[in-house]
Protein backbone atom coordinates (compact mmCIF):
# COMPACT_ATOMS: atom_id res chain seq x y z
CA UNK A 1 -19.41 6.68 -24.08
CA UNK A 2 -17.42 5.96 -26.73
CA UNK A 3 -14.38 8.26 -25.17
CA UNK A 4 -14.98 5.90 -22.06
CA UNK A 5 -14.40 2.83 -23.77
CA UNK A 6 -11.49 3.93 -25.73
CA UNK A 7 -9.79 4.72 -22.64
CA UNK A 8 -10.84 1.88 -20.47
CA UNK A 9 -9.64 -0.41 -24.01
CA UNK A 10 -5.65 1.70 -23.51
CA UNK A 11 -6.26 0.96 -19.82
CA UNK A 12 -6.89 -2.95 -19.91
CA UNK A 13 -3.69 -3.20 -22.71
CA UNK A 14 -1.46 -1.27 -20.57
CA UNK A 15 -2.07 -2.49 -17.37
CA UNK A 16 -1.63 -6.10 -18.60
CA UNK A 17 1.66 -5.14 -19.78
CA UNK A 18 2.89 -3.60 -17.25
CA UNK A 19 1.71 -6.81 -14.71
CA UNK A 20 3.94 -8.52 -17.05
CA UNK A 21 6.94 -6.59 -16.97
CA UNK A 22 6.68 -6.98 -12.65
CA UNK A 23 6.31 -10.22 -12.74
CA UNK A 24 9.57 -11.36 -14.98
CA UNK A 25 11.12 -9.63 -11.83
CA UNK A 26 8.62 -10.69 -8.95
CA UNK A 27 8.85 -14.66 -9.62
CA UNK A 28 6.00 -16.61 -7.74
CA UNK A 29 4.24 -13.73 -6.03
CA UNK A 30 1.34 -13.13 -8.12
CA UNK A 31 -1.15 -12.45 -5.07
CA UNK A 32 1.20 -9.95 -3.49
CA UNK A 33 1.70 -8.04 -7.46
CA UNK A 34 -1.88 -7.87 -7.52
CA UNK A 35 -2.61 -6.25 -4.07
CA UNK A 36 0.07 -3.56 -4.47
CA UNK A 37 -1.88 -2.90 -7.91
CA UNK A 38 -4.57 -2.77 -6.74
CA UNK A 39 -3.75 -0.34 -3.50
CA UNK A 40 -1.46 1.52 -6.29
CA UNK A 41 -4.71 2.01 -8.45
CA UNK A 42 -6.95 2.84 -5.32
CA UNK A 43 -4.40 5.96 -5.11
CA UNK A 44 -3.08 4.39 -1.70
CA UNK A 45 0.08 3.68 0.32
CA UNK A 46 1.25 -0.01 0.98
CA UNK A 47 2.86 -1.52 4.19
CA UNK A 48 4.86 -4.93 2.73
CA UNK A 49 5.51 -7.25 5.38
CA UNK A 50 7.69 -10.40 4.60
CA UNK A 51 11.13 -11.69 5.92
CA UNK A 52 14.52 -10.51 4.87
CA UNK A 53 15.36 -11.29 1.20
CA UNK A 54 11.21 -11.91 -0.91
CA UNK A 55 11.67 -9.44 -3.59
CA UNK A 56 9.85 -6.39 -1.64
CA UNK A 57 12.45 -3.93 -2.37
CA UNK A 58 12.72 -5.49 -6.16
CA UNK A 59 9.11 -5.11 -6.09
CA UNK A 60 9.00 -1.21 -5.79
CA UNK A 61 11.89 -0.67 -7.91
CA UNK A 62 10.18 -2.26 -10.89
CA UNK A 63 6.81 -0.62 -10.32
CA UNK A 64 9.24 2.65 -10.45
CA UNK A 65 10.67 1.32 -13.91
CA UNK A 66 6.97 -0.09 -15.58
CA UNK A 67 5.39 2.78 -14.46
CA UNK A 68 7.61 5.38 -15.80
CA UNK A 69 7.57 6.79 -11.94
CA UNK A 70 10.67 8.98 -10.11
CA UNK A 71 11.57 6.63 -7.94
CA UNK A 72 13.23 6.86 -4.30
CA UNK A 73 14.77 4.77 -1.32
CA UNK A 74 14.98 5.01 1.87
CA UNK A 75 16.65 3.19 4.67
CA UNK A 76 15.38 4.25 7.75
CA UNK A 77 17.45 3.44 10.53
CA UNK A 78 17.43 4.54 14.20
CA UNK A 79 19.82 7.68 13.41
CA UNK A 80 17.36 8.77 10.88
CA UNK A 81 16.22 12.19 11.19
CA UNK A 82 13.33 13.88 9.98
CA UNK A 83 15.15 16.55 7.70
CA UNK A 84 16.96 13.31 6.48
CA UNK A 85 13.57 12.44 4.63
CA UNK A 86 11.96 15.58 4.34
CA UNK A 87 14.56 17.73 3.65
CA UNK A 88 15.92 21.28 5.12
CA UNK A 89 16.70 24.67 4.33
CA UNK A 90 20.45 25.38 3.69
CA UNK A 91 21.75 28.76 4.48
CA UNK A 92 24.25 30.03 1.79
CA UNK A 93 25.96 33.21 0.13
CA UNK A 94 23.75 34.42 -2.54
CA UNK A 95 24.78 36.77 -5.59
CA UNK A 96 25.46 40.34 -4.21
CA UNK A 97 27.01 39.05 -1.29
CA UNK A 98 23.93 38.38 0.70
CA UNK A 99 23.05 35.14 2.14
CA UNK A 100 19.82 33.30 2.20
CA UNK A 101 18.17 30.17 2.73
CA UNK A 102 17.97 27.46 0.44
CA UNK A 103 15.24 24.67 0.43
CA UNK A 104 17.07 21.06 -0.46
CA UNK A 105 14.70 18.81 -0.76
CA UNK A 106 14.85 14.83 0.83
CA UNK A 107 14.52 12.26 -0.61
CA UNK A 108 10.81 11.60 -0.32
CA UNK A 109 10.16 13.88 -2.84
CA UNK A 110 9.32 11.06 -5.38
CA UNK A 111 6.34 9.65 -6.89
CA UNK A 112 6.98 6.07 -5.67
CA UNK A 113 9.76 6.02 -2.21
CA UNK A 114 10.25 2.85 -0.84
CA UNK A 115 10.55 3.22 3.32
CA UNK A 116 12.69 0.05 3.88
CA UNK A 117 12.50 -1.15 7.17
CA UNK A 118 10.16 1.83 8.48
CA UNK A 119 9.80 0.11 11.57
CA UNK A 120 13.15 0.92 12.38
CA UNK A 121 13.50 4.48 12.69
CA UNK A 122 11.84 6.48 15.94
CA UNK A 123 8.66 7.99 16.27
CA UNK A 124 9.67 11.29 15.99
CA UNK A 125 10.92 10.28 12.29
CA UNK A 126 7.74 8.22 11.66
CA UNK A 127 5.49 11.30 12.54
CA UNK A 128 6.59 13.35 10.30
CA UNK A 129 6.47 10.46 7.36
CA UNK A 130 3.10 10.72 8.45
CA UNK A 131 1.90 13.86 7.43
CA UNK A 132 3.87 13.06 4.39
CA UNK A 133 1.48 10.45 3.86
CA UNK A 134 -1.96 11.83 5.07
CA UNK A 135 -2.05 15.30 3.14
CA UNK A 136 0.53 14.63 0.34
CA UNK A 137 2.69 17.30 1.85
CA UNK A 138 5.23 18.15 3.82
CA UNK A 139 5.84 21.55 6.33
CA UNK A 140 9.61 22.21 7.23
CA UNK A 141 11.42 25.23 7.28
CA UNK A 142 8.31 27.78 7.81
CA UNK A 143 6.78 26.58 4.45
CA UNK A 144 4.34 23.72 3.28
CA UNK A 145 4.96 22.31 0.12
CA UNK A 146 3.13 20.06 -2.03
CA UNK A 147 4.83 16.43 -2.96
CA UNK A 148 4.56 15.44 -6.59
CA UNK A 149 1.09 13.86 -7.78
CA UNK A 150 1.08 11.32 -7.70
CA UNK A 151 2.44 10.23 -4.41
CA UNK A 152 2.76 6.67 -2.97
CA UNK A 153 4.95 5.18 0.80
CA UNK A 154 5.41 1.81 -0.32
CA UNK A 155 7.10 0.74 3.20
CA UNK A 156 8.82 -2.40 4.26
CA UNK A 157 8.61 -4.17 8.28
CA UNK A 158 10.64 -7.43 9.03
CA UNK A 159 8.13 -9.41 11.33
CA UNK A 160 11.40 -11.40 12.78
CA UNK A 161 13.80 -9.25 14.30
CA UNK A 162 12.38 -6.77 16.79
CA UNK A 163 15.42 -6.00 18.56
CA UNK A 164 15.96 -2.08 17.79
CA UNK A 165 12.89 -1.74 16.36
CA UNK A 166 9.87 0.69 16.82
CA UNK A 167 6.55 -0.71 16.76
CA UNK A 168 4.35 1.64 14.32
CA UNK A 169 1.61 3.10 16.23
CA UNK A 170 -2.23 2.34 15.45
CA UNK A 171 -2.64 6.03 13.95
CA UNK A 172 -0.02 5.55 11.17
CA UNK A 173 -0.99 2.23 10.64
CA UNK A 174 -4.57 3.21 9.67
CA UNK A 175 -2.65 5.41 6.56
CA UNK A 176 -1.06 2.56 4.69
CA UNK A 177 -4.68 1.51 2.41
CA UNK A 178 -3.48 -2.60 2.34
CA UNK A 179 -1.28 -4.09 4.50
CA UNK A 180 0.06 -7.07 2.06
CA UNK A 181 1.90 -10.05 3.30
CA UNK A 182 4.90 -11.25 1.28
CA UNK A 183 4.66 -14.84 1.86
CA UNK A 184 7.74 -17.45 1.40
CA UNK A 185 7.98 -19.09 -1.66
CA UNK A 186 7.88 -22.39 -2.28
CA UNK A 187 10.84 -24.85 -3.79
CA UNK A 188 9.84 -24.75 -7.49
CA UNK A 189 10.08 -20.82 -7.20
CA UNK A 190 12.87 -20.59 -4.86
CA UNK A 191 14.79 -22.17 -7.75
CA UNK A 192 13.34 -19.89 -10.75
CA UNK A 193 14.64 -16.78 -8.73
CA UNK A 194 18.12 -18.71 -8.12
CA UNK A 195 18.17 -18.97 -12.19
CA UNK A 196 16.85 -15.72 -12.82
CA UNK A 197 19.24 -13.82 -10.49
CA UNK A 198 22.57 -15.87 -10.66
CA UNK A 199 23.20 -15.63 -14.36
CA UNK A 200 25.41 -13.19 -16.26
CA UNK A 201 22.37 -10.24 -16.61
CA UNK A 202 19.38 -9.77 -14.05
CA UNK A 203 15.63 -9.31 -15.58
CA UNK A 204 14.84 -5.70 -16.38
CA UNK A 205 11.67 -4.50 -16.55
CA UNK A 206 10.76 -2.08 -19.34
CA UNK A 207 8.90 1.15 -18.90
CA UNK A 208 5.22 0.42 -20.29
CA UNK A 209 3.20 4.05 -18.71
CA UNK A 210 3.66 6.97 -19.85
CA UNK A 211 4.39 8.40 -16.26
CA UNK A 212 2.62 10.60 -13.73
CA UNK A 213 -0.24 11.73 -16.22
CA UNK A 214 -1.38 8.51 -17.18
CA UNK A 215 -1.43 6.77 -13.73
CA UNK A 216 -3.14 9.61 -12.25
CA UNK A 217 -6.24 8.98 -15.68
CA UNK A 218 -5.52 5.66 -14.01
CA UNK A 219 -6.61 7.01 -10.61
CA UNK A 220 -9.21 8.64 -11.95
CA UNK A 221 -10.77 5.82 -13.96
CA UNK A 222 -10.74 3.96 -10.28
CA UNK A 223 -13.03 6.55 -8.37
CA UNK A 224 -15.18 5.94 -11.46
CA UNK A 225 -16.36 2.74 -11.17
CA UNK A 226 -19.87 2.18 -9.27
CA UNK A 227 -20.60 0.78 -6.05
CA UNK A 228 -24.42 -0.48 -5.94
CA UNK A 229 -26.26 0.60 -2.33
CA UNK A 230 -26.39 -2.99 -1.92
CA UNK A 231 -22.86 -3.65 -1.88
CA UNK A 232 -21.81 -0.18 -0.17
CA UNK A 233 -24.40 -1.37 2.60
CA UNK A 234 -23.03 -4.58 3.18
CA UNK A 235 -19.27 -3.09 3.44
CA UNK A 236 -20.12 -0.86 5.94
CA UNK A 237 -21.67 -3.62 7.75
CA UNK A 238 -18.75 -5.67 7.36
CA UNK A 239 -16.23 -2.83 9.30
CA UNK A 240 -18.65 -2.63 11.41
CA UNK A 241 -18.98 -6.14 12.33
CA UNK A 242 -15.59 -5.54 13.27
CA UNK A 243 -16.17 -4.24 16.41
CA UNK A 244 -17.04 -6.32 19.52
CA UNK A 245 -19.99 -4.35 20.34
CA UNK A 246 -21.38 -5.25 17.09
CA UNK A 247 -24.82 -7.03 17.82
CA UNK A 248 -23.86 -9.17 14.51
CA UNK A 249 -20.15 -9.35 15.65
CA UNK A 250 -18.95 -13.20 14.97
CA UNK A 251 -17.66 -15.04 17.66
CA UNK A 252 -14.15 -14.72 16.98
CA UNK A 253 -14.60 -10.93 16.99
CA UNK A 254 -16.19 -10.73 19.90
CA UNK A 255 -13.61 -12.87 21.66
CA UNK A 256 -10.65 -11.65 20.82
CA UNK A 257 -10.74 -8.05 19.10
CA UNK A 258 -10.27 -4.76 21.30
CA UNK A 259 -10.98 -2.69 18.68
CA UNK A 260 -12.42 -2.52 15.41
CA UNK A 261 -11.39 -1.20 11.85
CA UNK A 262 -12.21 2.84 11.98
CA UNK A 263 -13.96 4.66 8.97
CA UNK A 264 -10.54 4.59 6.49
CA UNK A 265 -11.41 0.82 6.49
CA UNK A 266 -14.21 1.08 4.72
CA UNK A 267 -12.87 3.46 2.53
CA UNK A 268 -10.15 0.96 2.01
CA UNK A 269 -12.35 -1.60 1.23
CA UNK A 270 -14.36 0.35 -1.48
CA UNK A 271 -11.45 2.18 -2.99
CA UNK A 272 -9.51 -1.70 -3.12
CA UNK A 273 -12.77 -3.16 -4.51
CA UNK A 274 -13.16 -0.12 -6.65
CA UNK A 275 -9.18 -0.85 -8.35
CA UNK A 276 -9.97 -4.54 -8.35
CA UNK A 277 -12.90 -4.31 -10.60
CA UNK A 278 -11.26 -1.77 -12.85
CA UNK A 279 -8.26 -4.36 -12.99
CA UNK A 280 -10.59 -6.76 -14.44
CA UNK A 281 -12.04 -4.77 -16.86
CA UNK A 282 -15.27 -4.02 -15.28
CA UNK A 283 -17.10 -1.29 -13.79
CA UNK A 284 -18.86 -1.69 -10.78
CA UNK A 285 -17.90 -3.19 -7.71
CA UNK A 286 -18.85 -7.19 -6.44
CA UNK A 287 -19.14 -8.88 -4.12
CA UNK A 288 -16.24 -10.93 -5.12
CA UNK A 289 -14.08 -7.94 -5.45
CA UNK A 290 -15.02 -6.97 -1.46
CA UNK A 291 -13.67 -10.40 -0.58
CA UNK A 292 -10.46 -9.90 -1.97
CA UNK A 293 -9.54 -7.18 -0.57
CA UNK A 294 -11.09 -7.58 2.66
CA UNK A 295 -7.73 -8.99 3.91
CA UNK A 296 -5.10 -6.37 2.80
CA UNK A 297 -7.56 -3.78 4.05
CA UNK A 298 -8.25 -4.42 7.37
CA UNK A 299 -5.80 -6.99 8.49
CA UNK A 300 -4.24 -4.15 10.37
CA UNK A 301 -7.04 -2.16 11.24
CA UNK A 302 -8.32 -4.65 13.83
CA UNK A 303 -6.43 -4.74 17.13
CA UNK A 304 -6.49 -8.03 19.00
CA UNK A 305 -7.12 -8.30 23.15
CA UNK A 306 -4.89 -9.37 25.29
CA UNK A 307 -6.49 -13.03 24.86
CA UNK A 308 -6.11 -13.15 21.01
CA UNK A 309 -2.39 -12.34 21.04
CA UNK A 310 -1.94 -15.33 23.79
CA UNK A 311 -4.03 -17.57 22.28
CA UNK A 312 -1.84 -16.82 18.95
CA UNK A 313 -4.49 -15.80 16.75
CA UNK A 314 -4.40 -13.23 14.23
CA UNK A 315 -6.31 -10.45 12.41
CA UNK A 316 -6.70 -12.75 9.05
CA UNK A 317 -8.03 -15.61 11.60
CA UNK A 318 -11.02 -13.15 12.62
CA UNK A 319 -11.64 -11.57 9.31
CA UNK A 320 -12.26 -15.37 8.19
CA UNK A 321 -15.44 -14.93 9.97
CA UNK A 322 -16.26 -11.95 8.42
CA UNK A 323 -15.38 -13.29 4.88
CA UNK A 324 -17.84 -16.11 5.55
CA UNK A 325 -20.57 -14.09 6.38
CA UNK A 326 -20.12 -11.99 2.97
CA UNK A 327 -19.99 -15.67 0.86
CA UNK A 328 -23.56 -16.43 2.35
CA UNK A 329 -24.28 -12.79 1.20
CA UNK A 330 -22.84 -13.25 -2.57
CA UNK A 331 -24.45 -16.90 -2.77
CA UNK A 332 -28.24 -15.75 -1.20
């Protein structure tokens, strides 16, 4: 016990810190540091949505730094190929005249790659990001090979310009653990970034963790916290609420959803609730904590009808409903 609280004591210290360091980089996005945390924690990718020009790609390049992570970038574009981000095998003269193949790896293998723009590049390319993401490996060139551990996609979509674009499909979609929305900020912060990034020298984070063995203790601590049955039985009723066929189903679900979050949602949900508890130094899962992250981790598990997307709802309108009905649980 006392080993436990020793580490969970180096925990709390360090991930303060590090909070710190991101956010004398990430000015006025303090919701948006904390869900990326917290999916980062869970052991889960991210799928950053925000126009051109919030911080997103600052973001991930000072988790990198804080974290003491190997970082990578990617643009994906159109052209982009999948041995472009995986990598491929290079045929060249070896000693003794021979010639073999040579692996050269892409640039996704990293601990932390940023996929800016992900919507952007064809399915073909996104499929094989996928596997990247699902089993934390990649097969090319008649091999498999493990990525580094540990391994997070922290990808970027612009919700504005859909010309060129490819849509990601529901299956990939259902990889990323939080969808996070990077929202605009307002005129006080709009002028602290202005100060912050006009001067003679940018912020720079510093490196707080000790790299890819203490955020995978980090991990580790996560999957340790407890989840009461009472609270695992009411997030499991929650995704399935989700569904229209629900018997419990709120209105707005059963008005405007075609489908419902699948089983990764409520692993979502308990892994997010899981990191947010640990964040605040306790260990065992809320209700409170379910809330939170209810949001980020189903937002885009739930697929609207043809009448929500005309009527210009979205998937945080209907999970309103659903947040409502876990208040009246938390307050009975």
């Amino acid at each position: 016990m006392a080993a436990l609280e020793e580490r969970l004591e180096r925990f709390r210290e360090r991930f303060a810190r590090a909070r710190r360091e991101i956010e004398r980089v990430v000015v006025g996005q303090p919701q948006v540091v904390s869900e990326v945390l917290w999916a980062l924690l869970a052991g889960g990718h991210v799928l950053l949505e925000g126009v051109p020009g919030l911080g997103k790609t600052a973001l991930v390049r000072a988790l990198g730094r804080v974290l003491g992570l190997r970082f990578s970038r990617i643009q994906f574009t159109p052209d982009l190929m999948p041995g472009d981000l995986l990598g491929t095998s290079i045929l060249e003269e070896q000693p003794g005249g021979r010639r073999g193949w040579r692996w050269e790896p892409g640039p996704i293998w990293a601990n932390l790659v940023l996929a800016d723009e992900v919507n952007r590049a064809t399915p073909k390319t996104q499929s094989a990001l996928l596997e990247a993401m699902a089993e934390r490996q990649v097969t090319a060139g008649g091999a498999t090979r493990p990525l580094p551990r540990p391994f997070f996609v922290l990808a970027t979509q612009n919700p504005l310009e859909m010309e060129g674009t490819y849509a990601l499909p529901e299956a990939q979609l259902d990889r990323f653990l939080f969808k996070v929305l990077v929202p605009y900020p307002d005129e006080a912060t709009l002028a602290e970034i202005a100060r912050l990034t006009t001067g003679l020298a940018e912020p720079v984070p510093e490196p707080v963790v000790g790299g890819e063995a203490e955020v995978l203790e980090w991990l580790e601590l996560t999957r340790g916290v407890l989840v009461a049955d009472e609270v695992l039985a009411q997030a499991a009723r929650l995704v399935a609420m989700t569904h229209p066929q629900h018997p419990e189903a709120p209105e707005a679900v059963r008005r405007f959803v075609r489908y419902g979050a699948s089983p990764r949602g409520l692993q979502a949900l308990l892994l997010g609730a899981k990191a947010r508890a640990l964040a605040a130094g306790r260990l065992n899962v809320s209700y409170e904590d379910l809330a939170a992250v209810l949001r980020p981790a189903l937002r885009h598990r739930v697929l609207l009808n043809f009448e929500g997307e005309a009527a210009g709802v979205d998937a945080d309108t209907v999970l309103e409903e659903l947040a409502a009905v876990l208040e009246e649980q938390a307050h009975a």
